[in-house]
Each structure stands twice: as structure tokens, then as C-alpha cells.
C-alpha atoms as a PDB file:
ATOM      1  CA  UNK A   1      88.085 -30.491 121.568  1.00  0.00           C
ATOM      2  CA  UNK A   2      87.447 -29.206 125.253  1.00  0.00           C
ATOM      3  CA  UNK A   3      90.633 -28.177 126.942  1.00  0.00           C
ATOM      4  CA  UNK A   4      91.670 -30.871 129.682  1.00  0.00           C
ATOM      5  CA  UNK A   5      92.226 -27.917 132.581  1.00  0.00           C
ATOM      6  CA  UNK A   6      91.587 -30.246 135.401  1.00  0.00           C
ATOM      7  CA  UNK A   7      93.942 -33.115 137.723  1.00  0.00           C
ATOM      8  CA  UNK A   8      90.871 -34.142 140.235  1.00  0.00           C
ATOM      9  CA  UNK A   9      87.178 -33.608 139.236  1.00  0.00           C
ATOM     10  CA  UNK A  10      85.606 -30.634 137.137  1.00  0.00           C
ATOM     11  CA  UNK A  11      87.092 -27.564 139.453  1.00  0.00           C
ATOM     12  CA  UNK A  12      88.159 -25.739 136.093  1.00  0.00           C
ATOM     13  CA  UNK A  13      85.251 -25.480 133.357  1.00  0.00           C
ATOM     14  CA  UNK A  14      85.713 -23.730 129.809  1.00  0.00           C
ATOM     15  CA  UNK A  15      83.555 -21.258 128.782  1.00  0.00           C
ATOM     16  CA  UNK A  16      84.542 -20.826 124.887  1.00  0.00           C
ATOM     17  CA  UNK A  17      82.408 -18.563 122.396  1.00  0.00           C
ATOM     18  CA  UNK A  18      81.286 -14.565 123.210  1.00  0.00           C
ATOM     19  CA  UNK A  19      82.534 -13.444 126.139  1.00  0.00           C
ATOM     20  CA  UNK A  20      78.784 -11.320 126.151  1.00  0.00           C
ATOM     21  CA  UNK A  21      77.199 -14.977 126.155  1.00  0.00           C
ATOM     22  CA  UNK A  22      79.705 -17.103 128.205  1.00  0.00           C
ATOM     23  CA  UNK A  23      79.777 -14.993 131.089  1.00  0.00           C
ATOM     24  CA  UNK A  24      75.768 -15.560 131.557  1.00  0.00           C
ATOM     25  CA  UNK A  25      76.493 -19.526 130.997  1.00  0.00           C
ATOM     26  CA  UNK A  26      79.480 -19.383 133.758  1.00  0.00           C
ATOM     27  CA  UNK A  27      77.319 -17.467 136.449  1.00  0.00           C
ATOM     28  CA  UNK A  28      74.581 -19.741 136.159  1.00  0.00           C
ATOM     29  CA  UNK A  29      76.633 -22.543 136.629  1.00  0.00           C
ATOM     30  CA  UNK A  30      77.408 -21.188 140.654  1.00  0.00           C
ATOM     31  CA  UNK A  31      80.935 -20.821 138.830  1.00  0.00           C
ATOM     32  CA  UNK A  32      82.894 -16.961 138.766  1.00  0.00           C
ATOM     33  CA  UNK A  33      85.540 -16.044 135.978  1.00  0.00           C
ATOM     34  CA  UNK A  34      89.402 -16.493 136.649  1.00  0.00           C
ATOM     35  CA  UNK A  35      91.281 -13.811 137.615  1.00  0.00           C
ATOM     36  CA  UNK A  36      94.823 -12.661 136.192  1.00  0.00           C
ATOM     37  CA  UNK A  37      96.440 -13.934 139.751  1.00  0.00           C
ATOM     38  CA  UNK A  38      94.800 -16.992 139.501  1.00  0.00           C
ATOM     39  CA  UNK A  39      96.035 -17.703 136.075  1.00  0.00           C
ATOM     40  CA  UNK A  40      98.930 -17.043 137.403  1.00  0.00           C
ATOM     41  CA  UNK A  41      99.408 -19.206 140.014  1.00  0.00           C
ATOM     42  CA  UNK A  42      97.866 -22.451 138.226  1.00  0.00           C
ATOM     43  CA  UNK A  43     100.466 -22.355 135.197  1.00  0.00           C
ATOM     44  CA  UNK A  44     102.606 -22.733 137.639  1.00  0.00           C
ATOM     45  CA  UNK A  45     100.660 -25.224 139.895  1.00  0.00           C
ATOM     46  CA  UNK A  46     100.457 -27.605 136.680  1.00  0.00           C
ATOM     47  CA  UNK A  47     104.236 -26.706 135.536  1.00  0.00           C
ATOM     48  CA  UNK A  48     104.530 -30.798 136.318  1.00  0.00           C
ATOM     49  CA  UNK A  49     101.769 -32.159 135.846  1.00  0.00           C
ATOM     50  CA  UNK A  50     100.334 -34.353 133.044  1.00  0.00           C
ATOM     51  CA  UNK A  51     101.381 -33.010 129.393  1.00  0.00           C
ATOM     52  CA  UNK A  52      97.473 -32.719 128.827  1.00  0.00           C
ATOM     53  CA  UNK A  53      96.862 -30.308 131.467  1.00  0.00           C
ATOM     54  CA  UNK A  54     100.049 -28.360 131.045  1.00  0.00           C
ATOM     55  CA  UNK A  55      99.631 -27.914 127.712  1.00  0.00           C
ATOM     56  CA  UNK A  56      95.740 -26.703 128.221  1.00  0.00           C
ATOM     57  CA  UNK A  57      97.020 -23.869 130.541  1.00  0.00           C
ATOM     58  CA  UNK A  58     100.354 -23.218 129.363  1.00  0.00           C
ATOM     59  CA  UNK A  59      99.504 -23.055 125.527  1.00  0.00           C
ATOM     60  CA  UNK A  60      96.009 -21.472 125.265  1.00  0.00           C
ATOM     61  CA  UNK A  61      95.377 -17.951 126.506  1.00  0.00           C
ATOM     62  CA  UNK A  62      92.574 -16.661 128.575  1.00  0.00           C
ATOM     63  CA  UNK A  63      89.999 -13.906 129.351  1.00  0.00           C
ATOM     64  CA  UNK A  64      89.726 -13.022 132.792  1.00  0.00           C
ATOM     65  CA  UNK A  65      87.565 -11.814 134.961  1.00  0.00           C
ATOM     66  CA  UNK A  66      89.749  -8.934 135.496  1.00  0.00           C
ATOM     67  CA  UNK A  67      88.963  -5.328 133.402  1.00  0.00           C
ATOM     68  CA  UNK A  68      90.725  -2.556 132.433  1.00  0.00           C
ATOM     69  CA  UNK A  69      88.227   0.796 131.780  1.00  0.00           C
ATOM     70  CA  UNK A  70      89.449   3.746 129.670  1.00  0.00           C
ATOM     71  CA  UNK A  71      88.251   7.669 130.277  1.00  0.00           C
ATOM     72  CA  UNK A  72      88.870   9.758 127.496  1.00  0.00           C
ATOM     73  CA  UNK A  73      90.674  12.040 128.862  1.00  0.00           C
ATOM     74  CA  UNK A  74      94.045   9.147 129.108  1.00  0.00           C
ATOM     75  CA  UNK A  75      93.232   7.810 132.176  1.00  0.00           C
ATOM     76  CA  UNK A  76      93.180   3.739 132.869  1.00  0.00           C
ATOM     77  CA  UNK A  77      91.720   2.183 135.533  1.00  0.00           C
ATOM     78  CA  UNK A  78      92.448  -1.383 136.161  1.00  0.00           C
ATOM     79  CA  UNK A  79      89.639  -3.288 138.117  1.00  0.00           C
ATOM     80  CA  UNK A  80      89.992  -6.776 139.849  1.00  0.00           C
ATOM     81  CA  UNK A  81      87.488  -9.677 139.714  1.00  0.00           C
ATOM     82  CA  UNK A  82      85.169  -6.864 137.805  1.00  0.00           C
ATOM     83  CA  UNK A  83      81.261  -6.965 138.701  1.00  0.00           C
ATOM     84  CA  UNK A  84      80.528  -5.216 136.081  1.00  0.00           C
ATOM     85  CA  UNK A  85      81.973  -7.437 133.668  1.00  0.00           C
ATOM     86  CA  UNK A  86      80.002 -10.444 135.638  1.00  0.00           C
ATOM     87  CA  UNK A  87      76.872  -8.746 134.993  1.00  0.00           C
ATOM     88  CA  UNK A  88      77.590  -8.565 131.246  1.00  0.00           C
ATOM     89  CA  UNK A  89      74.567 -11.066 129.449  1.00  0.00           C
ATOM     90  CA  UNK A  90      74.200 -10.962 125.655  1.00  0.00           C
ATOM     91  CA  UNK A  91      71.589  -7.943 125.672  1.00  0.00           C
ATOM     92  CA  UNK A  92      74.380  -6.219 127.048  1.00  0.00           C
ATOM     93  CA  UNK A  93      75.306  -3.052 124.595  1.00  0.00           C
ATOM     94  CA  UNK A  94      78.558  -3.547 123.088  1.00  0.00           C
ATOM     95  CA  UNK A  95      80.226  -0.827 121.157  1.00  0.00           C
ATOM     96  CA  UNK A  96      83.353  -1.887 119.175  1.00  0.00           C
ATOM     97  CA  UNK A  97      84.001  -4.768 121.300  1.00  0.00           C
ATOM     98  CA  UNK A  98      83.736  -3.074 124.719  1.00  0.00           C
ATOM     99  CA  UNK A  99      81.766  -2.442 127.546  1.00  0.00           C
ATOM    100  CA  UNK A 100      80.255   1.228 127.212  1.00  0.00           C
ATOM    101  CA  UNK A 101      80.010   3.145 130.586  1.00  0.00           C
ATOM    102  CA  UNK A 102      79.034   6.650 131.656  1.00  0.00           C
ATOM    103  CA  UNK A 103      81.727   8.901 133.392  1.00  0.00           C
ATOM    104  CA  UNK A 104      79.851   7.892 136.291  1.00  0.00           C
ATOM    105  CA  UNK A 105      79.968   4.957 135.928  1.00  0.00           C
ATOM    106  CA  UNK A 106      83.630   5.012 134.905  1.00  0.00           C
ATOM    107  CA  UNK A 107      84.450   6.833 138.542  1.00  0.00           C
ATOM    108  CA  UNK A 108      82.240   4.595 140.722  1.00  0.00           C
ATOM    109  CA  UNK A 109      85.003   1.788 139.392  1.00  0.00           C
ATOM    110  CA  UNK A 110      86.874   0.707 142.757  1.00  0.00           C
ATOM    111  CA  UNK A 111      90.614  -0.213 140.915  1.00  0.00           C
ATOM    112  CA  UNK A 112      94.277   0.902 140.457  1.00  0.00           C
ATOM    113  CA  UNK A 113      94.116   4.198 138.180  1.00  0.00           C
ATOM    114  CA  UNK A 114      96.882   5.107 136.138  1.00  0.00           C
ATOM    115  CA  UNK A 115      97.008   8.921 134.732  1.00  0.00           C
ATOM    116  CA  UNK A 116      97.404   9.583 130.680  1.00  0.00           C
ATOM    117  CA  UNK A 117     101.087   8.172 129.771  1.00  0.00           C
ATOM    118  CA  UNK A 118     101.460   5.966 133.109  1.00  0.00           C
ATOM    119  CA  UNK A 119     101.082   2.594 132.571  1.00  0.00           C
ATOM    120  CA  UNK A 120     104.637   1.958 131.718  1.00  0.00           C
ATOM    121  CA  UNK A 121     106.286   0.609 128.921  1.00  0.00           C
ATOM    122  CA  UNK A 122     103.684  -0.575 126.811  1.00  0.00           C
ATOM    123  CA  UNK A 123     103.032  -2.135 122.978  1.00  0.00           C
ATOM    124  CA  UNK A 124     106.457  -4.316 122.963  1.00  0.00           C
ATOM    125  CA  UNK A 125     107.213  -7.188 124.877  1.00  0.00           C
ATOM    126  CA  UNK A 126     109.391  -6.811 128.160  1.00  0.00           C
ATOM    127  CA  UNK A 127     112.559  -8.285 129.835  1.00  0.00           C
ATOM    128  CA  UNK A 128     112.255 -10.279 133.057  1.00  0.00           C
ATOM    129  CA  UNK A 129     113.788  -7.040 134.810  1.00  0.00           C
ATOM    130  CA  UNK A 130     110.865  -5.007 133.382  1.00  0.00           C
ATOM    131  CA  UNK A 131     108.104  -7.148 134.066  1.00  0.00           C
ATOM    132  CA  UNK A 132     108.795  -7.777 137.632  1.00  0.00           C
ATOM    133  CA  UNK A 133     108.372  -4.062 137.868  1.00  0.00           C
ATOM    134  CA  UNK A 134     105.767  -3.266 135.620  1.00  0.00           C
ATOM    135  CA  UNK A 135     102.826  -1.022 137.323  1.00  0.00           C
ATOM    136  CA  UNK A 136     100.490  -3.218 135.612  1.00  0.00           C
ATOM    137  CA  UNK A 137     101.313  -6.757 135.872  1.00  0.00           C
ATOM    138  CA  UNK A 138     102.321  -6.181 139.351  1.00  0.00           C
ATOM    139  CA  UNK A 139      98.650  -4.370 140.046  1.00  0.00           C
ATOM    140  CA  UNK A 140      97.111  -7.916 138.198  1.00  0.00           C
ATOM    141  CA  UNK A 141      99.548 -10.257 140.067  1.00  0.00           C
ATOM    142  CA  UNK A 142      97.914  -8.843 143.113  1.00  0.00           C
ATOM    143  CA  UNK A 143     101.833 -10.188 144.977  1.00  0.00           C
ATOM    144  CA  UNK A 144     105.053  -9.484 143.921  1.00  0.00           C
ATOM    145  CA  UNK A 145     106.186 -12.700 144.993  1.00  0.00           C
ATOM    146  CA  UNK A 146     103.871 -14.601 142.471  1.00  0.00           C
ATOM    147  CA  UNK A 147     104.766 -12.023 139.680  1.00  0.00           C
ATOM    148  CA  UNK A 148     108.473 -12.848 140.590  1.00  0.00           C
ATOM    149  CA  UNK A 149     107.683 -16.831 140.192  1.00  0.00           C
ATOM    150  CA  UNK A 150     105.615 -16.105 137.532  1.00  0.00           C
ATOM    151  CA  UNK A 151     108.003 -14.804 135.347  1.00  0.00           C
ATOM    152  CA  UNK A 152     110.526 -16.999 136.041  1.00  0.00           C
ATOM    153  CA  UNK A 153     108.560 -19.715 134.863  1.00  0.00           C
ATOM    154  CA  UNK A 154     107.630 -17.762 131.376  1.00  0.00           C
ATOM    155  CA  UNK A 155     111.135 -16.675 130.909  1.00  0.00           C
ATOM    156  CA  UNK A 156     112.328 -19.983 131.458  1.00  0.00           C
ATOM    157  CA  UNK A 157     109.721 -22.333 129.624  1.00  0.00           C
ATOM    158  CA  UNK A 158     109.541 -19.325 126.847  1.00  0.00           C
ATOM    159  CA  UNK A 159     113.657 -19.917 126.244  1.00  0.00           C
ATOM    160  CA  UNK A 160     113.799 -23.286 126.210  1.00  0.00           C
ATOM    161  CA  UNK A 161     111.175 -24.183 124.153  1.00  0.00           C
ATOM    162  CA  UNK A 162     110.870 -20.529 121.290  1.00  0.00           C
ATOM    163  CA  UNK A 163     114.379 -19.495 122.050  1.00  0.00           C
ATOM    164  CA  UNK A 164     112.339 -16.512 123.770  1.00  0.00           C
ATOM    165  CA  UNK A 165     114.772 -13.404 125.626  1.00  0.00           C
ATOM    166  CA  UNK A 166     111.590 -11.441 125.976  1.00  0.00           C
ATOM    167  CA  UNK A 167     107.792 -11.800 126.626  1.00  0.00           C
ATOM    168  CA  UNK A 168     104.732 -10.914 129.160  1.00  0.00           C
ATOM    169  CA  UNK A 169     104.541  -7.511 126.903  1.00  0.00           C
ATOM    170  CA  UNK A 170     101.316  -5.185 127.970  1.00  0.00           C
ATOM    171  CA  UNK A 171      98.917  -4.325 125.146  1.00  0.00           C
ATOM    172  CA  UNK A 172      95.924  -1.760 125.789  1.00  0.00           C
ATOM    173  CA  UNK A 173      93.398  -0.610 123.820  1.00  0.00           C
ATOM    174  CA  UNK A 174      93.674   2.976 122.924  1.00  0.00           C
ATOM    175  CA  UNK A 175      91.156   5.713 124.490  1.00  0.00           C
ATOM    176  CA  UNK A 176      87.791   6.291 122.294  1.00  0.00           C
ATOM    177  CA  UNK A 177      85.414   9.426 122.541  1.00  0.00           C
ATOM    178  CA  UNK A 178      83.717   6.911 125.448  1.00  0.00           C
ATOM    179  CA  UNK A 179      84.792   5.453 128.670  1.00  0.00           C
ATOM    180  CA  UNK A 180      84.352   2.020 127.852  1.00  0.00           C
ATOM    181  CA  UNK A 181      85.812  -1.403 129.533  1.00  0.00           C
ATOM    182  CA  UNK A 182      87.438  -4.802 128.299  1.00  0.00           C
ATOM    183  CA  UNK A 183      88.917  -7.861 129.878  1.00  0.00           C
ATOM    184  CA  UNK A 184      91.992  -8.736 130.493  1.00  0.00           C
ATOM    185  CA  UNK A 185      93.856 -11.772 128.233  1.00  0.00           C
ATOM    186  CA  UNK A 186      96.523 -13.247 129.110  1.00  0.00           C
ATOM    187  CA  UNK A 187      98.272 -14.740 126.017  1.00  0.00           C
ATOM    188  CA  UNK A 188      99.819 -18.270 125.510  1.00  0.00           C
ATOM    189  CA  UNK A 189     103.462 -19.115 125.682  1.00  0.00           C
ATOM    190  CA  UNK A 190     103.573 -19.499 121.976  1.00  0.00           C
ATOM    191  CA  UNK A 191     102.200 -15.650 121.672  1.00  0.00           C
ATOM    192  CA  UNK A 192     104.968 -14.113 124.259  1.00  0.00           C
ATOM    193  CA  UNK A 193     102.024 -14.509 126.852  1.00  0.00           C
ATOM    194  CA  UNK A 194     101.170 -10.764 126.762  1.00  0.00           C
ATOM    195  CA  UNK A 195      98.771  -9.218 128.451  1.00  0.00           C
ATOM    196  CA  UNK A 196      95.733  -7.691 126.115  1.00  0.00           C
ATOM    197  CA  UNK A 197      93.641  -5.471 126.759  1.00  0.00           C
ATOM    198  CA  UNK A 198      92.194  -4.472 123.716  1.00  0.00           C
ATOM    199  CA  UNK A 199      90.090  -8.005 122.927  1.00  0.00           C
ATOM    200  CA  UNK A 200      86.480  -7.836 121.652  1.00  0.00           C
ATOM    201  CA  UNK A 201      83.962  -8.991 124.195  1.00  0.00           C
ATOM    202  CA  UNK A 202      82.044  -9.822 121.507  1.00  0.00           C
ATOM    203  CA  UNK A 203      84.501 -12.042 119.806  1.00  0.00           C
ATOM    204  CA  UNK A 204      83.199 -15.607 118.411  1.00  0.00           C
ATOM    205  CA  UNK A 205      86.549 -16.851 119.718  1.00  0.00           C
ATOM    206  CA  UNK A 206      86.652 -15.745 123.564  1.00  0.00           C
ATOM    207  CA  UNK A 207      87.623 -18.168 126.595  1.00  0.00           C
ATOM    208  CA  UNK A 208      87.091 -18.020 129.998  1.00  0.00           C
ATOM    209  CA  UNK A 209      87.965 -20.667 132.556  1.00  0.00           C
ATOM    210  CA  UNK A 210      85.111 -20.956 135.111  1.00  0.00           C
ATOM    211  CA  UNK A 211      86.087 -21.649 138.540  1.00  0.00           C
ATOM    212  CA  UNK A 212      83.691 -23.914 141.374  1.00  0.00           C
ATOM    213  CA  UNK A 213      83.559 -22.866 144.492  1.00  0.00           C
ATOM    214  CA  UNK A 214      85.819 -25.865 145.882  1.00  0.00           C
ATOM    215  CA  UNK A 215      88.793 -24.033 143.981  1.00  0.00           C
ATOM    216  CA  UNK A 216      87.559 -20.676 145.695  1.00  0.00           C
ATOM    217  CA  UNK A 217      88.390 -22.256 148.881  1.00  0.00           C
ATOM    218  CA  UNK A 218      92.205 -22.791 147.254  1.00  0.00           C
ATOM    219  CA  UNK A 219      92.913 -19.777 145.348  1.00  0.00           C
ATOM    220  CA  UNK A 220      90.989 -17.166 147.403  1.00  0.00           C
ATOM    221  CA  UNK A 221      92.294 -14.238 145.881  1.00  0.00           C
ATOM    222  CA  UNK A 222      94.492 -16.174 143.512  1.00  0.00           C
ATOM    223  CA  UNK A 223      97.944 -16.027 146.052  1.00  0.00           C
ATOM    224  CA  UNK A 224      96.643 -18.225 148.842  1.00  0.00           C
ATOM    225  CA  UNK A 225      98.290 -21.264 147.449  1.00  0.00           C
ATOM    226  CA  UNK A 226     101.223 -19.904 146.791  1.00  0.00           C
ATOM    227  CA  UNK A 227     104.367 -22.769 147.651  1.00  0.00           C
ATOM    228  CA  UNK A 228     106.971 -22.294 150.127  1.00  0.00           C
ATOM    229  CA  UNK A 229     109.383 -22.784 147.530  1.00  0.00           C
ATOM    230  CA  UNK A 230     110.301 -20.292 144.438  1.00  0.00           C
ATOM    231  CA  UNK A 231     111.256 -20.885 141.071  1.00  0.00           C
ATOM    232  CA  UNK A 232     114.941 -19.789 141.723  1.00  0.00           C
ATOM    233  CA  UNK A 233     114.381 -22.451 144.861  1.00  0.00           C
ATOM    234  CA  UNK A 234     114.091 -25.066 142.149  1.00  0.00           C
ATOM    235  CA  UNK A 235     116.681 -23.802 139.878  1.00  0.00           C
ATOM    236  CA  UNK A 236     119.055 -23.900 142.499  1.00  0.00           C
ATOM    237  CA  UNK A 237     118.237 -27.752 143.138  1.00  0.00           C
ATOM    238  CA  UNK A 238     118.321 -28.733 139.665  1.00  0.00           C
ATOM    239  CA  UNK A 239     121.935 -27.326 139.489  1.00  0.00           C
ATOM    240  CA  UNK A 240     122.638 -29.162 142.887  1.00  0.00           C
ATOM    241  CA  UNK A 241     121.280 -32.369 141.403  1.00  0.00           C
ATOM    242  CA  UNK A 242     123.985 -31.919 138.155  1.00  0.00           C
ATOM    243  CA  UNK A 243     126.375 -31.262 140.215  1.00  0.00           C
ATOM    244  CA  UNK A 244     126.057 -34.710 141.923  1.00  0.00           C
ATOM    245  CA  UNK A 245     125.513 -36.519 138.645  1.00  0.00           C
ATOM    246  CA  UNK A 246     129.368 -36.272 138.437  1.00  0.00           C
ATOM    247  CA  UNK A 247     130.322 -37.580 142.252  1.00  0.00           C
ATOM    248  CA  UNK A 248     127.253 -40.013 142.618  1.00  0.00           C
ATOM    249  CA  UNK A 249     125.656 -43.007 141.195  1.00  0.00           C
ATOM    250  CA  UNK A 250     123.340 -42.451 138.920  1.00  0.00           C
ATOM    251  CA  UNK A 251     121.036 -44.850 140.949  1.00  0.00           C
ATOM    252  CA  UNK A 252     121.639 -43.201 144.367  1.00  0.00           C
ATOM    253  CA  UNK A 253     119.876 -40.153 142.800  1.00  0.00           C
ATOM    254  CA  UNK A 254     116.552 -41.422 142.000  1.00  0.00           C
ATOM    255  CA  UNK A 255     114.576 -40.670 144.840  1.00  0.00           C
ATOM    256  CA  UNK A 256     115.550 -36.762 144.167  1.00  0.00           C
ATOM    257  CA  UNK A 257     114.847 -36.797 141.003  1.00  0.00           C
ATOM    258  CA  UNK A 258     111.223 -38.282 141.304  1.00  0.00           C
ATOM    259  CA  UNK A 259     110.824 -35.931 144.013  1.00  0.00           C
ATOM    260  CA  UNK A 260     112.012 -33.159 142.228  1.00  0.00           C
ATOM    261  CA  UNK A 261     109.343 -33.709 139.382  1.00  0.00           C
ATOM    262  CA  UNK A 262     106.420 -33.379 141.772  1.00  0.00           C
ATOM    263  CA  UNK A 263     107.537 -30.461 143.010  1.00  0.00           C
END
């Protein structure tokens, strides 16, 4: 059963199957891949919208169209909205799931590089402390103040409903005699909603959420759309709304509350 990603008409598409065979299908389609940021920034877009669409963002995960490349020699290089992943078709050699590149090839990569034993803490998941300031997720986030939201929405959804302390770990592949590249995943709430990158582009079970260029003119770089309030703002208005529930009418309070689940 597709994946209900959309409120309004067919912005979000899903591309499931081979990455090396979806990517082709996406492109053609005048559609490009979702970023990390973007990702991002719809979970919490749809935090109240209808269960369907939640659900579809919140509880799958994703491929992006974001890459990180590995040298040999330790170094990581983490590449945004990646050409050279867009360019990927299914003749494309793949070699152990990934992407091979020349060294090169690996150096012409325009990214954030990270030297051997950088990347912070990695392979376990991470407090909300840690991931605010974690090199990686706040090089994917592309703005601190989306990671910061960001967070606070996994931390918070992640508690209440898996009785979750910590999550958002960050998982990469190890180095191989090769550089070589993979995408990005972000993982679903149910799976700590880590982010992978160790997947196999070549995986029968890849997804990709293909964007039209209406939602271009929304997300831009995926921080565009960002609200003028935060997730603490929220927090702080749910406690002011209990805090009434004691002094005022139940009835009086209504209008807030309805207006509080739109927000």
C-alpha cells in the first residue's frame, strides 16, 4: 500500500524498490530526491495533521538525496542534494551496495569533510544534548534552529509513545580499499530514527520521496518554511493551557485548544 505523504495534491511521490532504479523513475518524472533538511522540516510540518499522513512520515524511514563518500585513508565527506547520486541509473556499477568513485572523483566532491576519527560519537544512539551538537546532523540539518526543533519533536514523540531517553544515533559505513558513496537514511521513530549511512543502493527495499517542483518553491533548501514558533514555543503553551484547566471553564478554553492543534 502506497504511503499517503501528501495534505493537497501529489507534491510528495514514493519512489519504493532499488535506489539504482528509482532514482532514474524520480528524475524523469521533473521530480528531485528529498533531502535530510527537508525530511526534517515536514515531520514536523505534518506533526498535526491527519493520522494517515503523520504516520507515513513519522513511521517509515527514508533515503535521501543527500550522500556521504568514504576515502580510504578515514576521511568522510558529507555531500548535500548529491548529483552524483541523481545521475545514478540501473547500469550504474555498484560494488557492495555503494557508489564506486575514483580519488578524483572522491576530491572533486563539493561537501563538509570530516578527517579519520571526526565525525563524533558514532554507532549508539545519542541524547538530545548530543544531537543538537553533533558535527553531522547539524552539517545535514543545514540550520541549527531546525536541528533544535527537530529533536525536540523526536525526543518528545519517541518518549511518549516507546518510552524512548535516547535516539537520532549516526551509523556509517566503515572505509573499504575504495572511495565509494551511499545515501543518507533517516530511520523511523520506531527504529530510534538514526541516521544510516551504510544502506545498499541496491537494496530491493529502498524509498525515496520525490519532490515536484511546487514543493521546491516551499522548502528551497529544506529551512525556508521554517515557523515562527519552536517546539519549546508550543511546550510552553500546552503547560499554559493546563494551567488554566484549573481556574477556567472547560468551555472558555476551546477556541485555544482547536487552535493549538493546527499549530
Amino acid at each position: 500500500m502506497a504511503l499517503q505523504l501528501n495534505t493537497s495534491p501529489e507534491t510528495y511521490k514514493e519512489f519504493y524498490g532499488k535506489n539504482v532504479e528509482q532514482m532514474p523513475a524520480l528524475i524523469a518524472e521533473g521530480r528531485v530526491p528529498m533531502n535530510v533538511s527537508q525530511l526534517m522540516q515536514k515531520r514536523l510540518d505534518v506533526r498535526n495533521s491527519r493520522e494517515a499522513v503523520k504516520e507515513s512520515w513519522m513511521d517509515n524511514y527514508f533515503d535521501t538525496g543527500d550522500t556521504v563518500a568514504y576515502h580510504p585513508d578515514g576521511r568522510v565527506k558529507v555531500v548535500l542534494d548529491s548529483q552524483t547520486l541523481r545521475e545514478m541509473i540501473p547500469d550504474t556499477e555498484i560494488i557492495g551496495g555503494a557508489l564506486l568513485l575514483t580519488g578524483d572523483a572522491y576530491n572533486a566532491l563539493e561537501g563538509e569533510e570530516f578527517a579519520k576519527g571526526k565525525l563524533g560519537k558514532i554507532g549508539s544512539r545519542l541524547s538530545k544534548d548530543e544531537v543538537k551538537a553533533h558535527p553531522v546532523w547539524k552539517t545535514l540539518a543545514r540550520d541549527q534552529g531546525l536541528l533544535n526543533d527537530y529533536a525536540d519533536l523526536i525526543f518528545t514523540e519517541g518518549k511518549e509513545r516507546f518510552d524512548y531517553d535516547t535516539v537520532m544515533g549516526v551509523y556509517p559505513d566503515s572505509v573499504g580499499e575504495d572511495p565509494k558513496m551511499r545515501a543518507w537514511l533517516v530511520g523511523w521513530l520506531g527504529d530510534w530514527s538514526g541516521a544510516c549511512g551504510g544502506y545498499f543502493l541496491g537494496d530491493d527495499f529502498g524509498r525515496f520521496a520525490g519532490l515536484a517542483p511546487e514543493a521546491l518553491n516551499v522548502h528551497g533548501k529544506g529551512v525556508d518554511s521554517i515557523g515562527r514558533y519552536t517546539m519549546a514555543d508550543l511546550q510552553t503553551l500546552d503547560k499554559s493551557i493546563q494551567g488554566l484547566e484549573a481556574v477556567v471553564r472547560p468551555k472558555l478554553l476551546e477556541g485555544i485548544k482547536g487552535f493549538r492543534q493546527k499549530l
